[in-house]
N, C-alpha and C. Protein backbone atom coordinates (compact mmCIF):
# COMPACT_ATOMS: atom_id res chain seq x y z
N UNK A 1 0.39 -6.58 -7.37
CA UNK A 1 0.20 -6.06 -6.04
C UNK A 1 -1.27 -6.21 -5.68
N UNK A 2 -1.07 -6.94 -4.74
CA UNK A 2 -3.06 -6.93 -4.09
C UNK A 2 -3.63 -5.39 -3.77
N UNK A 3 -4.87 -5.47 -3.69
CA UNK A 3 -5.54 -4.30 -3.28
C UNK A 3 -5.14 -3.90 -1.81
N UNK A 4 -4.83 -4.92 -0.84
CA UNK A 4 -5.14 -4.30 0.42
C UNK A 4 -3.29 -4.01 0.75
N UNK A 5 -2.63 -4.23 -0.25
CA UNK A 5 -0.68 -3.92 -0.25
C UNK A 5 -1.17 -2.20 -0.65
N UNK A 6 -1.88 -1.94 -1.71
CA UNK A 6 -1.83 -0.74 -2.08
C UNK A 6 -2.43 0.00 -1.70
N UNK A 7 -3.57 -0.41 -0.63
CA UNK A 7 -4.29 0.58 0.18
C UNK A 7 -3.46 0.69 1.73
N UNK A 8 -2.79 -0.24 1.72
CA UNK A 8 -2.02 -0.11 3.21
C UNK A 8 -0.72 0.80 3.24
N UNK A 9 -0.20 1.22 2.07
CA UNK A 9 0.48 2.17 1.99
C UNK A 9 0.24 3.25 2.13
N UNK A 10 -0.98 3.48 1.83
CA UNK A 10 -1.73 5.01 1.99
C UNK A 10 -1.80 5.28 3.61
N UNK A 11 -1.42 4.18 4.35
CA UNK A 11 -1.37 4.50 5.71
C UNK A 11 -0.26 5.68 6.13
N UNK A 12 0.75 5.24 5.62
CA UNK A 12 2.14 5.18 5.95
C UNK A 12 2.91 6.14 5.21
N UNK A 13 2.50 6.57 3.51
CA UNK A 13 3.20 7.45 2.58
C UNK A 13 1.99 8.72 2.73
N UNK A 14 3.06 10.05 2.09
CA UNK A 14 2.33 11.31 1.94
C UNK A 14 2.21 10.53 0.03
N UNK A 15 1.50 11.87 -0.27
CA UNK A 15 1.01 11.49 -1.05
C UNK A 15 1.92 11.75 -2.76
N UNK A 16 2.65 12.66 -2.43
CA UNK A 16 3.87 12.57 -3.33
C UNK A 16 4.64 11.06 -2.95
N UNK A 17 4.98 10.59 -1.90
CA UNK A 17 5.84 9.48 -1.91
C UNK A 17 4.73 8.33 -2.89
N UNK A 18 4.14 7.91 -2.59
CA UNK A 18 2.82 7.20 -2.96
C UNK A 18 3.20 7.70 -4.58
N UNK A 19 2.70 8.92 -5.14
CA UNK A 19 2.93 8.93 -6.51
C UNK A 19 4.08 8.23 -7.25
N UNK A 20 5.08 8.89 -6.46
CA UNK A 20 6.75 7.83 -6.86
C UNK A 20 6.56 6.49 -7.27
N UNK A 21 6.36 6.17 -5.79
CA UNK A 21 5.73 4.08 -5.74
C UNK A 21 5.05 4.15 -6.94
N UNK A 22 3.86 4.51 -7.12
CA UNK A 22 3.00 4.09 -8.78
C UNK A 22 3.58 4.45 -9.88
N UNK A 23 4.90 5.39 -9.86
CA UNK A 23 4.92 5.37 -11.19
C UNK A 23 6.87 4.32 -11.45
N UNK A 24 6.54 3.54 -10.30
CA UNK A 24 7.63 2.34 -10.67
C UNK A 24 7.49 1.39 -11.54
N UNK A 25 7.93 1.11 -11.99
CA UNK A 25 7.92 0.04 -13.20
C UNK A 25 7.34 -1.32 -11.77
N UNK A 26 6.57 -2.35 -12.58
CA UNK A 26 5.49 -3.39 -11.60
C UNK A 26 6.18 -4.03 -10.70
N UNK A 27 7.85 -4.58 -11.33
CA UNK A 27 8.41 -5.26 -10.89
C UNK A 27 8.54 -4.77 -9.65
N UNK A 28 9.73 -3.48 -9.62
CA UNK A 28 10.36 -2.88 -8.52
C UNK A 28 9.26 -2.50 -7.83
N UNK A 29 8.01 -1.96 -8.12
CA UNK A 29 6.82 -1.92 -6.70
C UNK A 29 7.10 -3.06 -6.05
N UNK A 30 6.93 -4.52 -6.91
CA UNK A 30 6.60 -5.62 -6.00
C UNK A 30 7.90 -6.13 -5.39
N UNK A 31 9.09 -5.64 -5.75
CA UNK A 31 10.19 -5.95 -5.07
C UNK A 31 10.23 -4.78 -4.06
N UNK A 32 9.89 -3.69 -4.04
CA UNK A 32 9.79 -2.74 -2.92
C UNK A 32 9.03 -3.46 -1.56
N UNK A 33 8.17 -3.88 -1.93
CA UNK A 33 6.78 -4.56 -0.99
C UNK A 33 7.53 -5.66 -0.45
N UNK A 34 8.40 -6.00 -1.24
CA UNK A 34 9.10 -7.30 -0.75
C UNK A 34 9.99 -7.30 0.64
N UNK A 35 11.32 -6.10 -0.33
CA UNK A 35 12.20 -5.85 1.02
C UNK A 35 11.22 -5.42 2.14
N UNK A 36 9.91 -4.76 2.28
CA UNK A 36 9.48 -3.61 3.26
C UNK A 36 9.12 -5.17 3.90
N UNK A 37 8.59 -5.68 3.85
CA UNK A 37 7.64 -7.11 4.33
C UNK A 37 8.80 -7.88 4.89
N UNK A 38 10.57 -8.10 4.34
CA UNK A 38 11.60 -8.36 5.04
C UNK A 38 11.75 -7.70 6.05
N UNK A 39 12.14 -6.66 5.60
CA UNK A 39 12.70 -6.00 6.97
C UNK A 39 11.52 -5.50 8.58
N UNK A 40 10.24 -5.45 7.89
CA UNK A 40 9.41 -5.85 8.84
C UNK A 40 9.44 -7.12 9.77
N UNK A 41 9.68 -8.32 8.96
CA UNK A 41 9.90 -9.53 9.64
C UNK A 41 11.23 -9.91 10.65
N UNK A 42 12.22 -8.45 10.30
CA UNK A 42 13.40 -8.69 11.09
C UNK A 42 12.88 -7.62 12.13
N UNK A 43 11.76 -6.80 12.36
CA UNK A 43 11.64 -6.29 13.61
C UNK A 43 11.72 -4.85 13.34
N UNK A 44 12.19 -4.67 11.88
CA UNK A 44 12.21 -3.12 11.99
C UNK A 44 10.98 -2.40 11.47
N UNK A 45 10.94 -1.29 12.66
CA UNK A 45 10.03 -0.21 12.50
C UNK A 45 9.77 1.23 12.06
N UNK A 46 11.30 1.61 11.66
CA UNK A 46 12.16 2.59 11.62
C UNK A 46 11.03 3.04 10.13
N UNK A 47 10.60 4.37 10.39
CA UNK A 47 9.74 4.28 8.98
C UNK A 47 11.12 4.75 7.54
N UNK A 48 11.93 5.75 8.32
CA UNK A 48 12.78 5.84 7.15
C UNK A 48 13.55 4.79 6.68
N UNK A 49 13.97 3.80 7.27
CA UNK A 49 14.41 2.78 6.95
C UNK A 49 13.42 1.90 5.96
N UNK A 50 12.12 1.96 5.99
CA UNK A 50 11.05 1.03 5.13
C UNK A 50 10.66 1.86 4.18
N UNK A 51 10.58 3.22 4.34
CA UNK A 51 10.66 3.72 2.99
C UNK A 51 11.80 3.59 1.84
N UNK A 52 12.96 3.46 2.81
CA UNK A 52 13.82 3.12 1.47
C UNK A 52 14.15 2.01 1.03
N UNK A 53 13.63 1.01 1.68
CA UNK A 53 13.22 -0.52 1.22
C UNK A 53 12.47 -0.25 0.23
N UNK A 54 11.45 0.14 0.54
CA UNK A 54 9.92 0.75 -0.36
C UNK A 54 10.62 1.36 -2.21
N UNK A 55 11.17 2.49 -1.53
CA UNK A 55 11.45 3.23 -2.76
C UNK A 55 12.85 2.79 -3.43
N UNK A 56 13.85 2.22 -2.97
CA UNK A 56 15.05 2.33 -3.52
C UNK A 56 15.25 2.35 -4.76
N UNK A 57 14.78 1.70 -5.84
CA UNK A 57 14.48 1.42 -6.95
C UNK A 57 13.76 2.29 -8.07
N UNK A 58 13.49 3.41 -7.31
CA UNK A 58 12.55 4.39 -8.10
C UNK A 58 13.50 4.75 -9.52
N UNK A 59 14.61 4.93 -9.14
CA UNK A 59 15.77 5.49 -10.36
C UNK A 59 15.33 4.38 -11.48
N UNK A 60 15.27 3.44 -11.52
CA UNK A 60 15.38 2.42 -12.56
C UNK A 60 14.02 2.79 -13.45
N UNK A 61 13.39 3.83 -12.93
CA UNK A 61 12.41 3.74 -14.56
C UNK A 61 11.75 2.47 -14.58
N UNK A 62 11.00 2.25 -15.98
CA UNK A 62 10.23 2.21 -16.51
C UNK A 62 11.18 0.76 -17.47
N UNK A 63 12.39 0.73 -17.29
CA UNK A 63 13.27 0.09 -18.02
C UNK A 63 13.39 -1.80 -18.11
N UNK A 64 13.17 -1.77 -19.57
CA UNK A 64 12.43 -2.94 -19.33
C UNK A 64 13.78 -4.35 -19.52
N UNK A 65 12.88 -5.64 -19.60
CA UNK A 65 13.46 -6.84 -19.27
C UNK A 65 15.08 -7.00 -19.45
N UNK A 66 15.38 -6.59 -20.55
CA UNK A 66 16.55 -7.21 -21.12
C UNK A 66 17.77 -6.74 -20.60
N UNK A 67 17.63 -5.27 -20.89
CA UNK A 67 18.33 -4.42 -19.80
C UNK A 67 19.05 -4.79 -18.78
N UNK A 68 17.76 -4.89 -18.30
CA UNK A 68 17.69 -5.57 -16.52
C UNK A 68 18.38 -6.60 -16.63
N UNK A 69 18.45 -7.48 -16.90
CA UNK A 69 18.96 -9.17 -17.21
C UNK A 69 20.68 -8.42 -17.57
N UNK A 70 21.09 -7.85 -18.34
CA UNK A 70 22.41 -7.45 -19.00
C UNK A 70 23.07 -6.61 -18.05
N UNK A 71 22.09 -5.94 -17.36
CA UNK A 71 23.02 -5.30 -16.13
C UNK A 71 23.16 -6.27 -14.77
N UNK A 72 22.50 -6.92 -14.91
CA UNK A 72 22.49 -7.91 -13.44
C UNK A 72 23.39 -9.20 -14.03
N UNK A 73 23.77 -9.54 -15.28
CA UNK A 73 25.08 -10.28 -15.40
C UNK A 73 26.60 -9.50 -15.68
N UNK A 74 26.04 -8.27 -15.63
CA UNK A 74 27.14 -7.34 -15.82
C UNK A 74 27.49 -7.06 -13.92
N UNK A 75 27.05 -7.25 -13.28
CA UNK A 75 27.19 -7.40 -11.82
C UNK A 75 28.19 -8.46 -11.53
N UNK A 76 27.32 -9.78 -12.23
CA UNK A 76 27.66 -11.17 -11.54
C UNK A 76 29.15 -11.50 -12.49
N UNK A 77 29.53 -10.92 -13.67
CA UNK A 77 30.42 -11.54 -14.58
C UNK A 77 31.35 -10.42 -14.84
N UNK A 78 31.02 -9.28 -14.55
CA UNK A 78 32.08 -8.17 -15.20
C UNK A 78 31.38 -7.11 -15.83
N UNK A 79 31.90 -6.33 -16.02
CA UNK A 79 31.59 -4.64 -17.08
C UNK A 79 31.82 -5.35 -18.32
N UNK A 80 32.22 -6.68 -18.62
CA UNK A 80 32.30 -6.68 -20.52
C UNK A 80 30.88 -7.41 -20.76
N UNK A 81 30.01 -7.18 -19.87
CA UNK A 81 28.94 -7.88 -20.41
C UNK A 81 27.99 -6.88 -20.96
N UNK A 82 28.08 -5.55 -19.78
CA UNK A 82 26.93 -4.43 -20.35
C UNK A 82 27.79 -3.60 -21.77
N UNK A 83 29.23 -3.29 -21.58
CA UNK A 83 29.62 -3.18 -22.42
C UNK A 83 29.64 -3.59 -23.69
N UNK A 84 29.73 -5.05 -24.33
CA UNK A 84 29.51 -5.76 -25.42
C UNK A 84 27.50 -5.30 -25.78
N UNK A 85 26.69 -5.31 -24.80
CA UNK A 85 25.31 -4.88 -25.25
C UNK A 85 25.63 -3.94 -25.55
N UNK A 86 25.78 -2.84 -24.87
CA UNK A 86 25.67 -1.11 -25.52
C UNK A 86 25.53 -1.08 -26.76
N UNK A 87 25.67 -1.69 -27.61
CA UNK A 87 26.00 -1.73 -28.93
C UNK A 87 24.45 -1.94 -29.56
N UNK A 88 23.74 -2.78 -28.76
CA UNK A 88 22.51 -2.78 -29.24
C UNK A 88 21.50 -1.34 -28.56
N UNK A 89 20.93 -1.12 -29.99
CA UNK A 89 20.53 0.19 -29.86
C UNK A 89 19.35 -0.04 -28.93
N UNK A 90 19.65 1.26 -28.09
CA UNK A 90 18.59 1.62 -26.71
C UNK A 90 19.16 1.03 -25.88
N UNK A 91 20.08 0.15 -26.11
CA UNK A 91 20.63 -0.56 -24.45
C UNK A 91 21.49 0.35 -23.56
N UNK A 92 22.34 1.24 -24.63
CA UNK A 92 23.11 1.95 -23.58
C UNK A 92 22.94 3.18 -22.87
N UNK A 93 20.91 4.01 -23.16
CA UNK A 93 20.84 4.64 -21.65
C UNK A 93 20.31 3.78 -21.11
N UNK A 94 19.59 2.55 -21.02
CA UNK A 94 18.79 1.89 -19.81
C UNK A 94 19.87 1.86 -19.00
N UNK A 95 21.14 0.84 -19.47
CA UNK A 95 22.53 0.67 -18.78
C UNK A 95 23.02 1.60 -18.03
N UNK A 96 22.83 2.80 -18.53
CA UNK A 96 22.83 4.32 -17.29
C UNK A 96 22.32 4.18 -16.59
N UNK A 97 21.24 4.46 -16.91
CA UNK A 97 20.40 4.76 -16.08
C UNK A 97 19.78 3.54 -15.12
N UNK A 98 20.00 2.01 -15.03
CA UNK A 98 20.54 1.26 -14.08
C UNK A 98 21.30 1.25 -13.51
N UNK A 99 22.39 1.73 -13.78
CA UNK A 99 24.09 2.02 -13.35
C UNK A 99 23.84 3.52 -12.23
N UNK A 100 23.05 4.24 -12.38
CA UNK A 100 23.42 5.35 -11.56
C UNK A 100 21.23 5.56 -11.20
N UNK A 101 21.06 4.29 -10.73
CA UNK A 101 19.51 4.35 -10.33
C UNK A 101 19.59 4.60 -8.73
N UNK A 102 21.01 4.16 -7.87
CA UNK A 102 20.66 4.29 -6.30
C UNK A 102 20.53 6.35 -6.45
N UNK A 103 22.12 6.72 -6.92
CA UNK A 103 21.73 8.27 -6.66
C UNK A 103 20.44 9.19 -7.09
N UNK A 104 19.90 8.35 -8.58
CA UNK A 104 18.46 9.05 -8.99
C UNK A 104 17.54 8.62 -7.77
N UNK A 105 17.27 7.37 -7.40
CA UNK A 105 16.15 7.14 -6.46
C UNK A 105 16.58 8.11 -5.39
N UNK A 106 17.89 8.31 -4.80
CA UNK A 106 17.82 9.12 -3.84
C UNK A 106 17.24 10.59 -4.31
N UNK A 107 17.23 11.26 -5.08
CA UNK A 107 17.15 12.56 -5.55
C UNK A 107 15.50 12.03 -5.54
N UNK A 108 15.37 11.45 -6.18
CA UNK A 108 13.49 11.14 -6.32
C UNK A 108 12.81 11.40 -4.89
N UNK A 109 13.37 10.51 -4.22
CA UNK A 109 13.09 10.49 -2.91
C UNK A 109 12.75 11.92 -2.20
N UNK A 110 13.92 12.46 -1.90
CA UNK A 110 13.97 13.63 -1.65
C UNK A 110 13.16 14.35 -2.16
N UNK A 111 12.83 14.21 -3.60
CA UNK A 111 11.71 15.22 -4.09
C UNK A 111 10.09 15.21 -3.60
N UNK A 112 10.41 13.69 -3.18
CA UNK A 112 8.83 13.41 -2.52
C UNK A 112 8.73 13.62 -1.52
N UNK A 113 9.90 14.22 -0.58
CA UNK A 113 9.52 15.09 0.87
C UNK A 113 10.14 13.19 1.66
N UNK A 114 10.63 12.42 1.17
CA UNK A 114 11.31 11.68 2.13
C UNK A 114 12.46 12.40 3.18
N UNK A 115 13.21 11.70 4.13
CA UNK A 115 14.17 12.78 5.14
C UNK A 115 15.27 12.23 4.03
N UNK A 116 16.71 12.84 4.84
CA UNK A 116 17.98 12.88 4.19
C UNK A 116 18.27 11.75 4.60
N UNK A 117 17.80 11.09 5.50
CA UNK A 117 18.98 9.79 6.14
C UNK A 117 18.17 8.85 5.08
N UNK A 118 17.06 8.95 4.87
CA UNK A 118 15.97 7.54 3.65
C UNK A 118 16.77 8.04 2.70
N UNK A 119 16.92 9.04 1.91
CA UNK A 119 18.16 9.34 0.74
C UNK A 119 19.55 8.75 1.06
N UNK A 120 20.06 8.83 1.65
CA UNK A 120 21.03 8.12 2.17
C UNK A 120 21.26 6.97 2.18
N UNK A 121 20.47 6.24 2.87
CA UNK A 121 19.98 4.95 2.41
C UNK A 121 19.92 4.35 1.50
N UNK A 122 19.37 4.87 0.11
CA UNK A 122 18.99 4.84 -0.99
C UNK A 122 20.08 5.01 -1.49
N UNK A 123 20.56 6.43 -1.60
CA UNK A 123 22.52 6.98 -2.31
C UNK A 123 23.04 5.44 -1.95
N UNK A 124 23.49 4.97 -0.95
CA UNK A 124 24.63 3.88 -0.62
C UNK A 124 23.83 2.22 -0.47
N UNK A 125 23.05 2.48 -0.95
CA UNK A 125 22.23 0.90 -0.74
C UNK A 125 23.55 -0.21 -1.03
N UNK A 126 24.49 0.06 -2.02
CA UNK A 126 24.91 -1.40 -2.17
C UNK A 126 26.37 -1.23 -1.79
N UNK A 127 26.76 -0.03 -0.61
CA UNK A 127 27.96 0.30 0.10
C UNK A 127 27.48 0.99 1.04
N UNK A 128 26.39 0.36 2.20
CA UNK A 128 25.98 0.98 3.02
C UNK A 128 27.20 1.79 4.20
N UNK A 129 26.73 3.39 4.44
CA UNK A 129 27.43 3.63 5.04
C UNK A 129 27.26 3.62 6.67
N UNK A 130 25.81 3.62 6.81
CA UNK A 130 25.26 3.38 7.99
C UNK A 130 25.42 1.76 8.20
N UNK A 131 26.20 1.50 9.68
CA UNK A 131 26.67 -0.12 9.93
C UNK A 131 25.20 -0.98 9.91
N UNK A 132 24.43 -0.33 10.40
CA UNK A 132 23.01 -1.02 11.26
C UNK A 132 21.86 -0.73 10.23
N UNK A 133 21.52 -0.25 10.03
CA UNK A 133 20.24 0.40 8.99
C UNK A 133 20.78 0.09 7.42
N UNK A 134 21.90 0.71 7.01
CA UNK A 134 22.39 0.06 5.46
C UNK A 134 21.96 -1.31 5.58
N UNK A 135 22.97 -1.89 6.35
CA UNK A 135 23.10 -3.43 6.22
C UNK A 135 21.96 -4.30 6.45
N UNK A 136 20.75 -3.74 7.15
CA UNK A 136 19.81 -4.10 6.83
C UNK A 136 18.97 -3.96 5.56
N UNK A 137 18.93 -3.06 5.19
CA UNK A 137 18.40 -2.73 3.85
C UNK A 137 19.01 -3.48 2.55
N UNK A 138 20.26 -3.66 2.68
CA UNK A 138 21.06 -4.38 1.84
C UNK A 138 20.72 -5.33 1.93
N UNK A 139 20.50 -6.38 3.07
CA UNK A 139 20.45 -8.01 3.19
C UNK A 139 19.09 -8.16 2.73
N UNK A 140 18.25 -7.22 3.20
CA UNK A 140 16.52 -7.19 2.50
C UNK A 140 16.83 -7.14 1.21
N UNK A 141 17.54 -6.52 0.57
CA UNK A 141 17.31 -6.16 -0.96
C UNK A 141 18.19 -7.61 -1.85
N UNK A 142 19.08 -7.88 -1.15
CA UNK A 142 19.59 -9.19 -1.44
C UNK A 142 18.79 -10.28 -1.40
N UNK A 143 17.65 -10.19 -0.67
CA UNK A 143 16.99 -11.68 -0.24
C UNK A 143 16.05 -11.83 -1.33
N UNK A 144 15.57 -10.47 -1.36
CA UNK A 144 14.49 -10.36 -2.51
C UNK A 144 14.85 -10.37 -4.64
């Protein structure tokens, strides 16, 4: 993340939200920055809507490469992929705790004084229930 990505947030976040963001694992900051910089480019201004571009990802911890890779072919191929890992030791809380990261980020969220509809957002990111705002957030988070 450049200096002037992480000072330009300080525009925009209180300062609990801001703590959240830093204590994301590098990736998901820079995939946060990503969707927010999408969905900026589609016109939106909606700040709760870019915060949960921003934050969605907070649930996922600290949780590192492999994980990540075993749950994202466990997406693309089936449940017998994270399943057959579990077996390797430590894989099966990351696998949780990837598996149930939209409802933690929402709870995170919330704790940092975000509104209910940016939780919301966050809760249903990948079954948006909002037609217009989900589905934006979704196609951002897809692109990235």
């Amino acid at each position: 993340m450049a200096p002037a990505e992480r000072s330009g947030l300080e525009a925009w976040l209180t300062d609990p939200q801001l703590a959240l963001f830093d204590g994301m694992h590098v990736a998901d900051r820079r995939h946060g920055l990503d969707v927010v910089a999408t969905l900026r480019s589609e016109g939106v201004t909606d700040p709760e809507v870019l915060l949960a571009g921003l934050l969605h990802d907070a649930g996922k911890g600290r949780t590192g490469l492999w994980p990540r890779v075993v749950y994202s072919l466990g997406q693309a191929f089936g449940g017998w992929v994270p399943r057959a890992a579990g077996v390797v030791p430590g894989f099966r809380p990351a696998l949780v705790l990837l598996r149930d990261h939209a409802a933690t980020s929402a709870s995170m969220a919330l704790a940092a004084g975000c509104s209910p509809r940016t939780a919301e957002l966050i809760r249903h990111q990948d079954a948006p229930i909002d037609p217009h705002a989900g589905r934006l957030l979704q196609l951002a988070d897809e692109a990235n």
